[in-house]
C-alpha atoms as a PDB file:
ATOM      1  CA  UNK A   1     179.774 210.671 124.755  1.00  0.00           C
ATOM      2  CA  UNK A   2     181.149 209.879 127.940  1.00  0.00           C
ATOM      3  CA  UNK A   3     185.129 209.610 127.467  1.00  0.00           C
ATOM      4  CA  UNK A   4     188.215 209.323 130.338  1.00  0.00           C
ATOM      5  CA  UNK A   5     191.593 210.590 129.522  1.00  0.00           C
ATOM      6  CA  UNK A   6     194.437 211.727 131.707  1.00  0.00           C
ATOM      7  CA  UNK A   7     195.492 215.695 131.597  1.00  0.00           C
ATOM      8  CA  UNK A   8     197.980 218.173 132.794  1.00  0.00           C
ATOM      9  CA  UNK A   9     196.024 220.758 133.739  1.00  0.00           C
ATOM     10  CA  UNK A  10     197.478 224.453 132.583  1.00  0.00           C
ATOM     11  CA  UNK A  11     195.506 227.045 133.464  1.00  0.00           C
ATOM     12  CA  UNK A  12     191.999 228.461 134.933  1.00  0.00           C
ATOM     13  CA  UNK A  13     189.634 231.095 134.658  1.00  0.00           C
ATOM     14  CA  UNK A  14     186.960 232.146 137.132  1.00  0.00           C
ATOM     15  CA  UNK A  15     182.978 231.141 135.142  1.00  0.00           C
ATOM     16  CA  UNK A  16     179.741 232.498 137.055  1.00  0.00           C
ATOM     17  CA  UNK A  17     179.804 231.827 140.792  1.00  0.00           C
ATOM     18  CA  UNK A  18     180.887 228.455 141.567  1.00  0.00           C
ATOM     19  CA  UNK A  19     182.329 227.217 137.858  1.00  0.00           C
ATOM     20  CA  UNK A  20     186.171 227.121 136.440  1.00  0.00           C
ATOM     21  CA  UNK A  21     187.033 226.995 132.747  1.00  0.00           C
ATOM     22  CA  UNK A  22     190.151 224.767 132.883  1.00  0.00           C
ATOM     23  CA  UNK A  23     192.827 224.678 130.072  1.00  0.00           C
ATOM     24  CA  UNK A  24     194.541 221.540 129.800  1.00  0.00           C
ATOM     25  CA  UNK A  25     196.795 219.368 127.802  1.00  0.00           C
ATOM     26  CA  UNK A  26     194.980 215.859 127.681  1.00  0.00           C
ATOM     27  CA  UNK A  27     196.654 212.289 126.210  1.00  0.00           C
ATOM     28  CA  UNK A  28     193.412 211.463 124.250  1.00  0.00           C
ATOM     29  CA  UNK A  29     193.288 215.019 122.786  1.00  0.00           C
ATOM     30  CA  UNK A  30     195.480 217.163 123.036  1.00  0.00           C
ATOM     31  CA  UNK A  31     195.174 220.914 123.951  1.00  0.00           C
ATOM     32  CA  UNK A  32     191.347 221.215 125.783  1.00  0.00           C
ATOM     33  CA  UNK A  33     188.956 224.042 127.219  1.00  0.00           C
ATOM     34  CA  UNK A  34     186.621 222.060 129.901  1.00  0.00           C
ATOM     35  CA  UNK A  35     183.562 223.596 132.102  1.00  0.00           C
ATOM     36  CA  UNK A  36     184.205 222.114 135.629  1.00  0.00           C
ATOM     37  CA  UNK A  37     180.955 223.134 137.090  1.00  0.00           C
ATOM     38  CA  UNK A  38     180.990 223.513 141.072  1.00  0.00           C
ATOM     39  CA  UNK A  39     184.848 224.012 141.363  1.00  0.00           C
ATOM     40  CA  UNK A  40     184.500 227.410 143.367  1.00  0.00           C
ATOM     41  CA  UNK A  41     181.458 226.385 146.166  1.00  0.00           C
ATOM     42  CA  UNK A  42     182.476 227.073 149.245  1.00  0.00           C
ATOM     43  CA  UNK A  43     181.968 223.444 150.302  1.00  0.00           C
ATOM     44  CA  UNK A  44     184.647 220.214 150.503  1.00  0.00           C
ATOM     45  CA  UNK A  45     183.943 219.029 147.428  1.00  0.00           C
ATOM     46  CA  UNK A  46     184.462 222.061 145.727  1.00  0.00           C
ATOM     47  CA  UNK A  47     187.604 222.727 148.178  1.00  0.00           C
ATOM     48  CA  UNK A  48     189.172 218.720 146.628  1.00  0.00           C
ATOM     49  CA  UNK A  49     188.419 220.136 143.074  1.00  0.00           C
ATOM     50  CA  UNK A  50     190.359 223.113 143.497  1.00  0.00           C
ATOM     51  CA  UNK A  51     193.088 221.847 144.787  1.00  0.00           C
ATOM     52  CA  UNK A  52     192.918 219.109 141.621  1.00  0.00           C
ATOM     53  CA  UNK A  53     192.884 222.013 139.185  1.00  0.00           C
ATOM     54  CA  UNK A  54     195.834 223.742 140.215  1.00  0.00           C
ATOM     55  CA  UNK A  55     198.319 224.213 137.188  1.00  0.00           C
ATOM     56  CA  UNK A  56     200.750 221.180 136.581  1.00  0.00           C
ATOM     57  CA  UNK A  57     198.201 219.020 138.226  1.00  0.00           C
ATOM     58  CA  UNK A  58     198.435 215.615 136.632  1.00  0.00           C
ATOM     59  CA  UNK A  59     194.464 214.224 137.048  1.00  0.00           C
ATOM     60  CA  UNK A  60     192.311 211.518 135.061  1.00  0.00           C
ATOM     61  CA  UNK A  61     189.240 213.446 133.805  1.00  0.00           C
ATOM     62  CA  UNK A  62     185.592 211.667 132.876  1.00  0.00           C
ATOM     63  CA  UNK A  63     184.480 214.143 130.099  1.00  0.00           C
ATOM     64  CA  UNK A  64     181.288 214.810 127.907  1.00  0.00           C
ATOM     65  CA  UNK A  65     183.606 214.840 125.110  1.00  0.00           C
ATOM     66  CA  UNK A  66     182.139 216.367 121.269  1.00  0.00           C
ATOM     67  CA  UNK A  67     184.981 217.487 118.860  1.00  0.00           C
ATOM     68  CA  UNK A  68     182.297 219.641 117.337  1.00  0.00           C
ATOM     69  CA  UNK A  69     183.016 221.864 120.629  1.00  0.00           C
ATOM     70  CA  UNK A  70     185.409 223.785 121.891  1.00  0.00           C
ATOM     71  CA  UNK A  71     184.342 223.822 125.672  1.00  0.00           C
ATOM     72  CA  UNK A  72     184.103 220.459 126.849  1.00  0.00           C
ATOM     73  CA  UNK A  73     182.452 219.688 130.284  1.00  0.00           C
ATOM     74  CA  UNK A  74     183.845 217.348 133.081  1.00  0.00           C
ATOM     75  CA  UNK A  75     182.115 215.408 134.484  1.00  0.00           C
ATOM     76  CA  UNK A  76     184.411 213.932 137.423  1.00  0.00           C
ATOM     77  CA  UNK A  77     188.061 214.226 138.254  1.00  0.00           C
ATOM     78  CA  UNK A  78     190.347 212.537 140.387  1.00  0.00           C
ATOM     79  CA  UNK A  79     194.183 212.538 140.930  1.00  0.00           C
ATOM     80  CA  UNK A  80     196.328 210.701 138.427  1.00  0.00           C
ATOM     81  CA  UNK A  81     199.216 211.489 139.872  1.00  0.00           C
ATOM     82  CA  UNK A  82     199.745 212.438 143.636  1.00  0.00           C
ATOM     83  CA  UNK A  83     202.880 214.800 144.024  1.00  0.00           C
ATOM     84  CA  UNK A  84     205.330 214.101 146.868  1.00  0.00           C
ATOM     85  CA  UNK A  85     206.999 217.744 146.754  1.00  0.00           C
ATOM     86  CA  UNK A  86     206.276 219.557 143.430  1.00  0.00           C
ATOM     87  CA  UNK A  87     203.440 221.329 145.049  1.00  0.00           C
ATOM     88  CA  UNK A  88     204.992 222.345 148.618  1.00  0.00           C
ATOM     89  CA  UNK A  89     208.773 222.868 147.349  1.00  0.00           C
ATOM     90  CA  UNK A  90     209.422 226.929 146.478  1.00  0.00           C
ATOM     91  CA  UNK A  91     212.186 225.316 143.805  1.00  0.00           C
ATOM     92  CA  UNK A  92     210.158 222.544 142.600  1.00  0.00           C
ATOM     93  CA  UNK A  93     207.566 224.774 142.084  1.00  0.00           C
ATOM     94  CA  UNK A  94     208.946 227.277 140.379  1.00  0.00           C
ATOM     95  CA  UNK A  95     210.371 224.671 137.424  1.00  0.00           C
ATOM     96  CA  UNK A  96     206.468 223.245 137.269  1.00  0.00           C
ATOM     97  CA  UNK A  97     205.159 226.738 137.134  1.00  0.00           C
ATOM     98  CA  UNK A  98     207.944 227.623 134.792  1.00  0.00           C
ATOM     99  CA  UNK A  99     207.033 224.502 132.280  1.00  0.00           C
ATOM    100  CA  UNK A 100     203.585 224.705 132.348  1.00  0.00           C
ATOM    101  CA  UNK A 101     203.798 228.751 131.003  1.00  0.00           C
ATOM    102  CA  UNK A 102     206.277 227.735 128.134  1.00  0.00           C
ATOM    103  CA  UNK A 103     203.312 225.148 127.398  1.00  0.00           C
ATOM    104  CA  UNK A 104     200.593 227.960 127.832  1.00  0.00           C
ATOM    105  CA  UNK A 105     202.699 229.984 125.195  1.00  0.00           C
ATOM    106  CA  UNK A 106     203.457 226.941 122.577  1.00  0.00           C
ATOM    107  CA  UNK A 107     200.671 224.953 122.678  1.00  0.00           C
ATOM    108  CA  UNK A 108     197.586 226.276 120.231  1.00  0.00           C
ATOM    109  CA  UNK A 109     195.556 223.281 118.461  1.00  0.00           C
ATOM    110  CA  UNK A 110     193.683 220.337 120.056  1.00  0.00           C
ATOM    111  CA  UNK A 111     195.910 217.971 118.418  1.00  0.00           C
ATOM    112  CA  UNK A 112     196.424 214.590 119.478  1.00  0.00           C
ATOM    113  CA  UNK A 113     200.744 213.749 120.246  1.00  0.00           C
ATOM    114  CA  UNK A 114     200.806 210.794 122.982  1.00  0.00           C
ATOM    115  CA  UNK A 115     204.403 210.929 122.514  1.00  0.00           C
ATOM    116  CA  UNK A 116     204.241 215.042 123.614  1.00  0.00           C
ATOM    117  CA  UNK A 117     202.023 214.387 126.803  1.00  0.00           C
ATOM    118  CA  UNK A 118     204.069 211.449 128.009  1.00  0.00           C
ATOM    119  CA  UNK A 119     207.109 213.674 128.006  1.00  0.00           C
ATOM    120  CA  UNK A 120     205.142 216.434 130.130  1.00  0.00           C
ATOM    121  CA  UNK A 121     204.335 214.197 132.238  1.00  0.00           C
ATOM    122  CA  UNK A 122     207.690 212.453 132.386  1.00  0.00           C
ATOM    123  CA  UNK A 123     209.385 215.589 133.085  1.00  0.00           C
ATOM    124  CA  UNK A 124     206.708 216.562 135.841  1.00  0.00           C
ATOM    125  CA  UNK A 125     206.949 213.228 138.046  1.00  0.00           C
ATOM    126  CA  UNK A 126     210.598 213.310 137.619  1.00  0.00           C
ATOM    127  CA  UNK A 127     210.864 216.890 139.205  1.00  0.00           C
ATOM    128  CA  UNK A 128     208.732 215.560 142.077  1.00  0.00           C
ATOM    129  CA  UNK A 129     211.604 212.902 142.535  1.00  0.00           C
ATOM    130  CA  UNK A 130     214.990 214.154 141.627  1.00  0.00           C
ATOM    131  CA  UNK A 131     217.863 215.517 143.268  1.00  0.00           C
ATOM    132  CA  UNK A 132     218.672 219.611 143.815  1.00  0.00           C
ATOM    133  CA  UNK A 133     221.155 219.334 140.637  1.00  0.00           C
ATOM    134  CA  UNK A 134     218.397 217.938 138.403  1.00  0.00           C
ATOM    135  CA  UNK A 135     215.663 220.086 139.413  1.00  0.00           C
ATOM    136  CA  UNK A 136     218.536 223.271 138.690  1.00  0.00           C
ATOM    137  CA  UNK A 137     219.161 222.171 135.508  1.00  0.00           C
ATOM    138  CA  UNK A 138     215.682 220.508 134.129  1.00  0.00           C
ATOM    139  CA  UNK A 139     214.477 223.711 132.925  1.00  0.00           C
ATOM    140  CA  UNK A 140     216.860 224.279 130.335  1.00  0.00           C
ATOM    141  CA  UNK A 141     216.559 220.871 129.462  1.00  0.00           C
ATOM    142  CA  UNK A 142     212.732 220.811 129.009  1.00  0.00           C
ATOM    143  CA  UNK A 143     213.157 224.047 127.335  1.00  0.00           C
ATOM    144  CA  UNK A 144     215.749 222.245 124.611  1.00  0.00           C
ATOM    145  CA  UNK A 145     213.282 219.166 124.319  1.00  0.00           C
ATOM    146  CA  UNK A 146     209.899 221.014 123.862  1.00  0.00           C
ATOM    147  CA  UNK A 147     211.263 223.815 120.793  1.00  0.00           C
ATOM    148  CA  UNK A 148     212.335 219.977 119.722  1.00  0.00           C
ATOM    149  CA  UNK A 149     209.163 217.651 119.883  1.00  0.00           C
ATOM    150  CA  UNK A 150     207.260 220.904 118.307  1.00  0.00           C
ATOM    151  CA  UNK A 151     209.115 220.905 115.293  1.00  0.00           C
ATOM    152  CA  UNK A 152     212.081 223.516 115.629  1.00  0.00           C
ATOM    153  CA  UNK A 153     214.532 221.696 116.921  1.00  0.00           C
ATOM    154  CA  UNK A 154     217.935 222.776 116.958  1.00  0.00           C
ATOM    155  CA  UNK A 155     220.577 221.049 115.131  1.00  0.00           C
ATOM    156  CA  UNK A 156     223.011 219.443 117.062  1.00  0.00           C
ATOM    157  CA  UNK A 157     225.330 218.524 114.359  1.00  0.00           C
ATOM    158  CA  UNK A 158     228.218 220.629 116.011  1.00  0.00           C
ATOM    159  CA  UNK A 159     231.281 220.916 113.830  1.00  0.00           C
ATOM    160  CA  UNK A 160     234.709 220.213 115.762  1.00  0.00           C
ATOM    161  CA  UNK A 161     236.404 223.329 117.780  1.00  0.00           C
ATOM    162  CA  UNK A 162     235.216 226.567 119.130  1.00  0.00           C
ATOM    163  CA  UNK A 163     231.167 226.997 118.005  1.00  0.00           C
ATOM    164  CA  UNK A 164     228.820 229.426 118.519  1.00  0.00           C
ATOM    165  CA  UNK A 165     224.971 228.558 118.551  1.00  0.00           C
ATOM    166  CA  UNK A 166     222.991 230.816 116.215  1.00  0.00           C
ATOM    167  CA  UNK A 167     219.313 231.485 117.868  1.00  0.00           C
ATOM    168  CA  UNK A 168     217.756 232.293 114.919  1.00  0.00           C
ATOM    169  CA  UNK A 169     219.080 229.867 112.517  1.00  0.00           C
ATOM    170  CA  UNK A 170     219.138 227.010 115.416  1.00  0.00           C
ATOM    171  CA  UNK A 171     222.387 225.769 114.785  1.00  0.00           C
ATOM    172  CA  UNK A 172     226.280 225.761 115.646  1.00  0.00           C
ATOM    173  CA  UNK A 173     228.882 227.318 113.154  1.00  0.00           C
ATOM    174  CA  UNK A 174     232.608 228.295 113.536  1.00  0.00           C
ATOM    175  CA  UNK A 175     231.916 232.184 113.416  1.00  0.00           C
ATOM    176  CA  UNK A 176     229.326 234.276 115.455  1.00  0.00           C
ATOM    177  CA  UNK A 177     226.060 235.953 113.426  1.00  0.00           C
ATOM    178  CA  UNK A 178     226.220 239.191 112.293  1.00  0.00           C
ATOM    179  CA  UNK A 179     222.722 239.424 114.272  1.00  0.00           C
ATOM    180  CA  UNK A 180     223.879 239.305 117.237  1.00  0.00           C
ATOM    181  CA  UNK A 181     221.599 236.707 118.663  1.00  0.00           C
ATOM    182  CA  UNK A 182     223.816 233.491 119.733  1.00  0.00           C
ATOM    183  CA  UNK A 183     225.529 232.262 122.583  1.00  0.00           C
ATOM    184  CA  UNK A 184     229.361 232.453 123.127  1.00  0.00           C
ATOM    185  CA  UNK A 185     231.144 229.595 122.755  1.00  0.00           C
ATOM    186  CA  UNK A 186     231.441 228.320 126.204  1.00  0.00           C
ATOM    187  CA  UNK A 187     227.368 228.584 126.751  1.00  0.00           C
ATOM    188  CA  UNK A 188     227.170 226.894 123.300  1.00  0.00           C
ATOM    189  CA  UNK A 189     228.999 223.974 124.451  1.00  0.00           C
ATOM    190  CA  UNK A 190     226.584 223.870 127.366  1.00  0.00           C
ATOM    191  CA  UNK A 191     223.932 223.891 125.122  1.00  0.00           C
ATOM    192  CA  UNK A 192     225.509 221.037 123.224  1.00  0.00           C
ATOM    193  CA  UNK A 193     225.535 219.233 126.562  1.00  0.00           C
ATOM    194  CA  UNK A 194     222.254 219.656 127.153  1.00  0.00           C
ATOM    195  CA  UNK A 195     221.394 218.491 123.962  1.00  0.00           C
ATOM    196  CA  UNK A 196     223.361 215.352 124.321  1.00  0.00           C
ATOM    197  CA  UNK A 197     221.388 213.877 127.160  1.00  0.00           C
ATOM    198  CA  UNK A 198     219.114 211.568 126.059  1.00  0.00           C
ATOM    199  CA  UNK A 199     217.255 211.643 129.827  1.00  0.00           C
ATOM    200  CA  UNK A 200     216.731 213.978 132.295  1.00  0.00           C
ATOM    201  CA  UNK A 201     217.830 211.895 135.160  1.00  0.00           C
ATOM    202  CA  UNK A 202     221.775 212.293 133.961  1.00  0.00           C
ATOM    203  CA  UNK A 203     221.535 216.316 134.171  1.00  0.00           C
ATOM    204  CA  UNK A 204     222.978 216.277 137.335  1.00  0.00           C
ATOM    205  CA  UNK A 205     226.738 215.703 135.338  1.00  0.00           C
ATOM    206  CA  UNK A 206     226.378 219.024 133.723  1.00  0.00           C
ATOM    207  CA  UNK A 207     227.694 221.350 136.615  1.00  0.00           C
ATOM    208  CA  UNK A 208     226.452 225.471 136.364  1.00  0.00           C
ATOM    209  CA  UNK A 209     226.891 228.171 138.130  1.00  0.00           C
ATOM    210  CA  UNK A 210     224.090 230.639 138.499  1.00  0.00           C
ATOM    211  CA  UNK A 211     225.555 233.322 135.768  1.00  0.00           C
ATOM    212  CA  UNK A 212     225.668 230.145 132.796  1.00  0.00           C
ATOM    213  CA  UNK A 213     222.258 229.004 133.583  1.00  0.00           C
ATOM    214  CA  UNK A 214     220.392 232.438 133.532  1.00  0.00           C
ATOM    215  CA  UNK A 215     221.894 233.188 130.756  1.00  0.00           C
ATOM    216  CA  UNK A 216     221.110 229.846 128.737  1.00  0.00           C
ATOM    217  CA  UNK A 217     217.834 230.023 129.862  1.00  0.00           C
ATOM    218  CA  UNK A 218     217.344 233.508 128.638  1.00  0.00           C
ATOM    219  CA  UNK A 219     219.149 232.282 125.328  1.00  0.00           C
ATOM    220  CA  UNK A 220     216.677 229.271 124.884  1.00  0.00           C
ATOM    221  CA  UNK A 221     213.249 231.712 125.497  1.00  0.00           C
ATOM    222  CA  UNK A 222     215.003 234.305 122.699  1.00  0.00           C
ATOM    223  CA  UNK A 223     215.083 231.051 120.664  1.00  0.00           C
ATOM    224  CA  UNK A 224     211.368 230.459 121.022  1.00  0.00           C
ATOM    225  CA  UNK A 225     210.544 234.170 121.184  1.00  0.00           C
ATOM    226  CA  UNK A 226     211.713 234.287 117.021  1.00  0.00           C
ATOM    227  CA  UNK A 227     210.331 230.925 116.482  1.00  0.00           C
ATOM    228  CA  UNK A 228     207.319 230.789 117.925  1.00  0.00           C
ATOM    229  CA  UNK A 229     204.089 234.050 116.392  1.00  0.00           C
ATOM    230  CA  UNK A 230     203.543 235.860 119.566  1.00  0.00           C
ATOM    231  CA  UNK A 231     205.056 234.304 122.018  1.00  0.00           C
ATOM    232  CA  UNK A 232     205.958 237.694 124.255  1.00  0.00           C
ATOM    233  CA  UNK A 233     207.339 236.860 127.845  1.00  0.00           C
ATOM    234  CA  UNK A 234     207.791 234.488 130.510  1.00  0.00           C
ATOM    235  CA  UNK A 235     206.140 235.804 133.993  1.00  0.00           C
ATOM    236  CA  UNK A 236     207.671 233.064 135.652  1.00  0.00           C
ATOM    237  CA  UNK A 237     210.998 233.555 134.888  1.00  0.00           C
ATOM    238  CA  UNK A 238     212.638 235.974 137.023  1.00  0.00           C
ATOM    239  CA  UNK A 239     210.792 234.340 140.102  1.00  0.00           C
ATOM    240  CA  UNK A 240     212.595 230.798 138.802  1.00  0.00           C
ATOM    241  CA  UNK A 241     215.600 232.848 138.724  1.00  0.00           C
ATOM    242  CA  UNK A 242     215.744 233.777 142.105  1.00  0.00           C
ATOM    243  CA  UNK A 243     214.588 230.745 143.535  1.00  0.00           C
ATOM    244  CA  UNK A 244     217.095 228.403 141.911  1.00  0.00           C
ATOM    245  CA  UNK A 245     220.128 230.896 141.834  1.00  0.00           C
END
C-alpha cells in the first residue's frame, strides 16, 4: 500500500549497481530500511536523488509500505525541507553529522514517537537558522534531550550548593562517586544549565569556552556509552571538536 511520510534520512549503503539501501527515521514509522532503486545511475535524476539521501536530509518519501517487511521500497522522494546552510557550513555540518550518529547508535526498533521525530527535526531546521553561539552549544543540548525523550533521562532535581553529576546513576548529589565517572562541580552546574532550557533557541546565554564544552560533551557520550548495550564510539566527534573549538 502506497503510503507518504516525512523522514530524516540517517544513513546509506551501496545495493547492486545503481540502488541505495537508506536508513531513516520516518514520522509515520519510526526507524526504516527503504530500497531506493536508481539512486546511483550516472544520470540527473539519479544525481537529485543522491543529493536527497545525504544523511540529515529532511525529505517526504511515497513508500510501498508492508509492516510484515523490513526493507521497504520508495517509490518517489522529494525535499521536505530545503537547507539554507546546514549542508555547505563546515560547523553546521559537523553538529548535523554529529546528531544524526548519536541517532544511528540509539535508535533500534521501528517504533512510532511523533513527538521524537518532531524534535529531530526541530533541532535540524533550527541549526540551519541560528546564530554561531547556538550552533556551539546545540550539541550538548541535543545530546541532554535525546538520553531524555528515550527514557534515561537525567534527574535534574539538583539539591542546593556545590553538586556533582553522577554518569552512571544520572543524577546530582553533594559528594563525588566512588566510580569515578561524574563531572566536577562547575561542569555539573553547566549541565544543570543545559538542562534548564526548555528551547534551544536560548542556548546562546550559556557562555563556554572550548575546554568546558569538550569535556561535557565527552561526559554526556560516557553517559550514553553505560546506558545505552553497545553503543561503542562517536566517529564524528573529534572532527566536531575541531571544527567548533
Amino acid at each position: 500500500m502506497l503510503q507518504t511520510t516525512k523522514a530524516i534520512i540517517l544513513r546509506t549503503t551501496a545495493y547492486g549497481d545503481t540502488s541505495l539501501i537508506v536508513s531513516a527515521y520516518t514520522e509515520r514509522y519510526g526507524l526504516q530500511q527503504y530500497m531506493v532503486k536508481g539512486a546511483r545511475k550516472s544520470s540527473k535524476k539519479g544525481s537529485s536523488m543522491s543529493t536527497m539521501l545525504q544523511p540529515a536530509a529532511i525529505v517526504e518519501l511515497v513508500v510501498y509500505h508492508n509492516e510484515l517487511k523490513q526493507l521497504q521500497l520508495v517509490k518517489e522522494l522529494k525535499w521536505a525541507v530545503v537547507y539554507q546552510q546546514v549542508m555547505h557550513s563546515i560547523h553546521r555540518n559537523a553538529v548535523a553529522l554529529y546528531m544524526i550518529e548519536l541517532l544511528t547508535k540509539t535508535l533500534r526498533q521501528p517504533e512510532t514517537n511523533e513527538e521524537l521525530y518532531a524534535f529531530i527535526e526541530d533541532s535540524l531546521c533550527l541549526l540551519d537558522q541560528c546564530d554561531a553561539a547556538v550552533v556551539a552549544n546545540l550539541p550538548l543540548f541535543f545530546s541532554l534531550k535525546l538520553a531524555a525523550m528515550l527514557g534515561f533521562r537525567i534527574d535534574d532535581d539538583k539539591p542546593d550548593g556545590i553538586c556533582f553529576l553522577d554518569l552512571q546513576a544520572g543524577s546530582f548529589d553533594t559528594e563525588p562517586p566512588i566510580h569515578g565517572m561524574y563531572l566536577d562541580a562547575a561542569l555539573s552546574q553547566v549541565a544543570f544549565e543545559l538542562m534548564q532550557q526548555d528551547n534551544a533557541v536560548t542556548l546562546y546565554r550559556i557562555k563556554l569556552n572550548q575546554q568546558q564544552r569538550r569535556e561535557l560533551l565527552q561526559g554526556f557520550i560516557h553517559f550514553f556509552q553505560y546506558h545505552v548495550a553497545d553503543f561503542g564510539r562517536l566517529k564524528t566527534v573529534q572532527v566536531l571538536q575541531e571544527v567548533l573549538g
